[in-house]
C-alpha atoms as a PDB file:
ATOM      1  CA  UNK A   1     -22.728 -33.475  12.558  1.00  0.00           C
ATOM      2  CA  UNK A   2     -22.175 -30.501  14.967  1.00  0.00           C
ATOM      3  CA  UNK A   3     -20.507 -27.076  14.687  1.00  0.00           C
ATOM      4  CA  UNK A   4     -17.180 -28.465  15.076  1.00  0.00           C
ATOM      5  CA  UNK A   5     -17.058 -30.677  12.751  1.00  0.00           C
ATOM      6  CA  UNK A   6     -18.926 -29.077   9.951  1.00  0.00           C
ATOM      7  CA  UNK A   7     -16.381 -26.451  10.771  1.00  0.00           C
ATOM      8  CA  UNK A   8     -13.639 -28.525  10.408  1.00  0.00           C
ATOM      9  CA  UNK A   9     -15.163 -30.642   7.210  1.00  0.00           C
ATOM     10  CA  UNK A  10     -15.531 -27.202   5.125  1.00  0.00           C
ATOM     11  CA  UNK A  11     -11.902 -25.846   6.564  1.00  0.00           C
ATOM     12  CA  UNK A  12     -10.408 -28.931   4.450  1.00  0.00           C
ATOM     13  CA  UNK A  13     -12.372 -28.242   1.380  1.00  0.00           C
ATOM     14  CA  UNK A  14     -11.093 -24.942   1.367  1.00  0.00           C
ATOM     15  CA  UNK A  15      -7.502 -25.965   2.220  1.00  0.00           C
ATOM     16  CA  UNK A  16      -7.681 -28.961  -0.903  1.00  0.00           C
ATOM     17  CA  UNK A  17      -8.899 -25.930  -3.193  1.00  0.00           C
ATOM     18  CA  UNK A  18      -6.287 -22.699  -2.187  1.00  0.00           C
ATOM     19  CA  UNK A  19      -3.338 -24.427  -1.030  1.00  0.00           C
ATOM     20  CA  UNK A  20      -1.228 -22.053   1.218  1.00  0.00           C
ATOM     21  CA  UNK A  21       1.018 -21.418  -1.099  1.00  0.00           C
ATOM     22  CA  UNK A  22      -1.931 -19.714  -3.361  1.00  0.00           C
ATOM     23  CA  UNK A  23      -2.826 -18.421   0.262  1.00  0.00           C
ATOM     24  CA  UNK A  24       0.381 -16.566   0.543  1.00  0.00           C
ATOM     25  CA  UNK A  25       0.455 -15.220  -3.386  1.00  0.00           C
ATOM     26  CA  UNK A  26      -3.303 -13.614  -2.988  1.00  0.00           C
ATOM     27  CA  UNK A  27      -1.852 -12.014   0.840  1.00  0.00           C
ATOM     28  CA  UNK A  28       0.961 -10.892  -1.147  1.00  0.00           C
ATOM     29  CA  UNK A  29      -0.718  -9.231  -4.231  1.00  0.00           C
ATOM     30  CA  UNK A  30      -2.975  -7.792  -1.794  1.00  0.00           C
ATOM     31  CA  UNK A  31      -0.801  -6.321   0.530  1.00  0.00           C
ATOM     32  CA  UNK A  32       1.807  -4.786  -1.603  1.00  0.00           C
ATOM     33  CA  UNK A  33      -1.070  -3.625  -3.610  1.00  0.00           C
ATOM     34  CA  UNK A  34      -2.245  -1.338  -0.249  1.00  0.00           C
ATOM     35  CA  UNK A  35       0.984   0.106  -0.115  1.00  0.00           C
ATOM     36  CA  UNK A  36      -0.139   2.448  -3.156  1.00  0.00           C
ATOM     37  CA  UNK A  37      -1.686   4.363  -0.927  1.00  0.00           C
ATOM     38  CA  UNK A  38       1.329   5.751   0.473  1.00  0.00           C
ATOM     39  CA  UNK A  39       3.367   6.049  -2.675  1.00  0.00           C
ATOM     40  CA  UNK A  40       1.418   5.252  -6.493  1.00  0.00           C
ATOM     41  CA  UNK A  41       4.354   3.559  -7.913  1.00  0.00           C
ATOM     42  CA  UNK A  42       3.556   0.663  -5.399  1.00  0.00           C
ATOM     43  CA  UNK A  43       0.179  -0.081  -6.772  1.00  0.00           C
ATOM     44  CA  UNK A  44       1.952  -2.366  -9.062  1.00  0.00           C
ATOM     45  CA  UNK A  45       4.034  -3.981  -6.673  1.00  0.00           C
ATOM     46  CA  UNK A  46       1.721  -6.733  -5.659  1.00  0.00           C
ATOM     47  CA  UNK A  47       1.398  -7.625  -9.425  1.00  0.00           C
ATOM     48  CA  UNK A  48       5.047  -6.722  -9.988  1.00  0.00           C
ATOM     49  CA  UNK A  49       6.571  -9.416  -6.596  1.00  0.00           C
ATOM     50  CA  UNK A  50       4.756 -12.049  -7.636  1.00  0.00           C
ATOM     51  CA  UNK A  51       5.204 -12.534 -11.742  1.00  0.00           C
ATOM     52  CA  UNK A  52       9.599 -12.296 -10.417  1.00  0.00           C
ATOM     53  CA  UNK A  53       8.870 -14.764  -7.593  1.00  0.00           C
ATOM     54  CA  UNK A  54       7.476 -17.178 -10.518  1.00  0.00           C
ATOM     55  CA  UNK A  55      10.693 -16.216 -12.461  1.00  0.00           C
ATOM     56  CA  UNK A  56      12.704 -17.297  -9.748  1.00  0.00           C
ATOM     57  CA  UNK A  57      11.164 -20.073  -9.332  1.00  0.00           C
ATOM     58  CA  UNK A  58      11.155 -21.056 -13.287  1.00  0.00           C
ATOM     59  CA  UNK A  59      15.349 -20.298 -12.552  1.00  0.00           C
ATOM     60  CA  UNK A  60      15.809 -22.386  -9.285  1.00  0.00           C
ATOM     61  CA  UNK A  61      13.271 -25.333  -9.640  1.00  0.00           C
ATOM     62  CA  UNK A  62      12.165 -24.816 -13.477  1.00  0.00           C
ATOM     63  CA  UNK A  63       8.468 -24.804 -12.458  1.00  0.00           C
ATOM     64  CA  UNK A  64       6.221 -22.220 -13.797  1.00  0.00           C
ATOM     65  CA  UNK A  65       2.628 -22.250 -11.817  1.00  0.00           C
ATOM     66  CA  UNK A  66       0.275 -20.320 -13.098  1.00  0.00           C
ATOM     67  CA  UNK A  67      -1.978 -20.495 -10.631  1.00  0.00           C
ATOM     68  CA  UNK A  68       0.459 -18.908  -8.179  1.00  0.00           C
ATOM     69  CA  UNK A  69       0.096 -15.444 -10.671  1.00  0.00           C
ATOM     70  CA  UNK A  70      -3.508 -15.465 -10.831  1.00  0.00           C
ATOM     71  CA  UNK A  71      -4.030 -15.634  -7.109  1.00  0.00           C
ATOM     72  CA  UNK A  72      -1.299 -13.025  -6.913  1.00  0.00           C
ATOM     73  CA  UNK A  73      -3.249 -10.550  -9.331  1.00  0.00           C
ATOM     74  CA  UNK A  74      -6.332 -11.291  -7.570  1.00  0.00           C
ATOM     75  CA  UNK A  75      -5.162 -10.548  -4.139  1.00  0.00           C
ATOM     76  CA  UNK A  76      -3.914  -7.171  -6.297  1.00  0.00           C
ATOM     77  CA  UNK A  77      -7.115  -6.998  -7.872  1.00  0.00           C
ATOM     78  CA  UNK A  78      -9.023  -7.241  -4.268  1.00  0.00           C
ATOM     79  CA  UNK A  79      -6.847  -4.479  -3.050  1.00  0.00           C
ATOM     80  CA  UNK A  80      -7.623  -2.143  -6.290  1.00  0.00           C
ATOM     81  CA  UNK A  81     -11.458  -2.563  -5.524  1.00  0.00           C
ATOM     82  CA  UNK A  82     -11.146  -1.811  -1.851  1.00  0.00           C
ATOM     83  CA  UNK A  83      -8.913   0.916  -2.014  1.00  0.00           C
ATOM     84  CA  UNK A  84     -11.743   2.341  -5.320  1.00  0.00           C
ATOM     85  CA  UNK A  85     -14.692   1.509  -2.951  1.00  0.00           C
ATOM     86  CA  UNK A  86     -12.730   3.483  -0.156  1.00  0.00           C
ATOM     87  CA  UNK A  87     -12.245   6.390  -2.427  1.00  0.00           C
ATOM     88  CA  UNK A  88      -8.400   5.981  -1.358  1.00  0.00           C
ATOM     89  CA  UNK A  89      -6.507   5.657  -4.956  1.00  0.00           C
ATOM     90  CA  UNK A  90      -4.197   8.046  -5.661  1.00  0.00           C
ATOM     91  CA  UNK A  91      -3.945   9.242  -9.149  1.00  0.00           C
END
């Protein structure tokens, strides 16, 4: 098996376990979550986006996924410990 392939073999295993969607909800979390920086009230955006996306979606297509919040609160959850290990919160 070379480089490539192994490559390529583990890139599917990854892509099986965090779909994109869950991709885009832990990007999400932690982006809006790094916005704090510039104004406190946004440290709970990340957390805040993604439990109303899952609303909306429980509206439009009457689906609830729970795994879409928990990737979203621990892309918010990755942001909180980088922005604590940078020493950048904002209290």
């Amino acid at each position: 098996m070379t480089l490539l392939e192994r490559y390529q073999h583990w890139g599917e295993i990854v892509m099986r376990i965090f779909r994109f969607d869950l991709q885009a909800h832990f990007f999400w979390g932690f982006a809006l979550t790094l916005l704090g920086v510039y104004w406190p009230p946004l440290y709970l955006s990340g957390i805040v986006v993604n439990v109303a996306k899952e609303a909306l979606d429980l509206w439009s297509k009457k689906l609830w996924s729970w795994d879409d919040v928990l990737l979203g609160i621990a892309g918010s959850l990755a942001a909180f410990g980088y922005l604590y290990s940078q020493n950048l919160l904002i209290y």
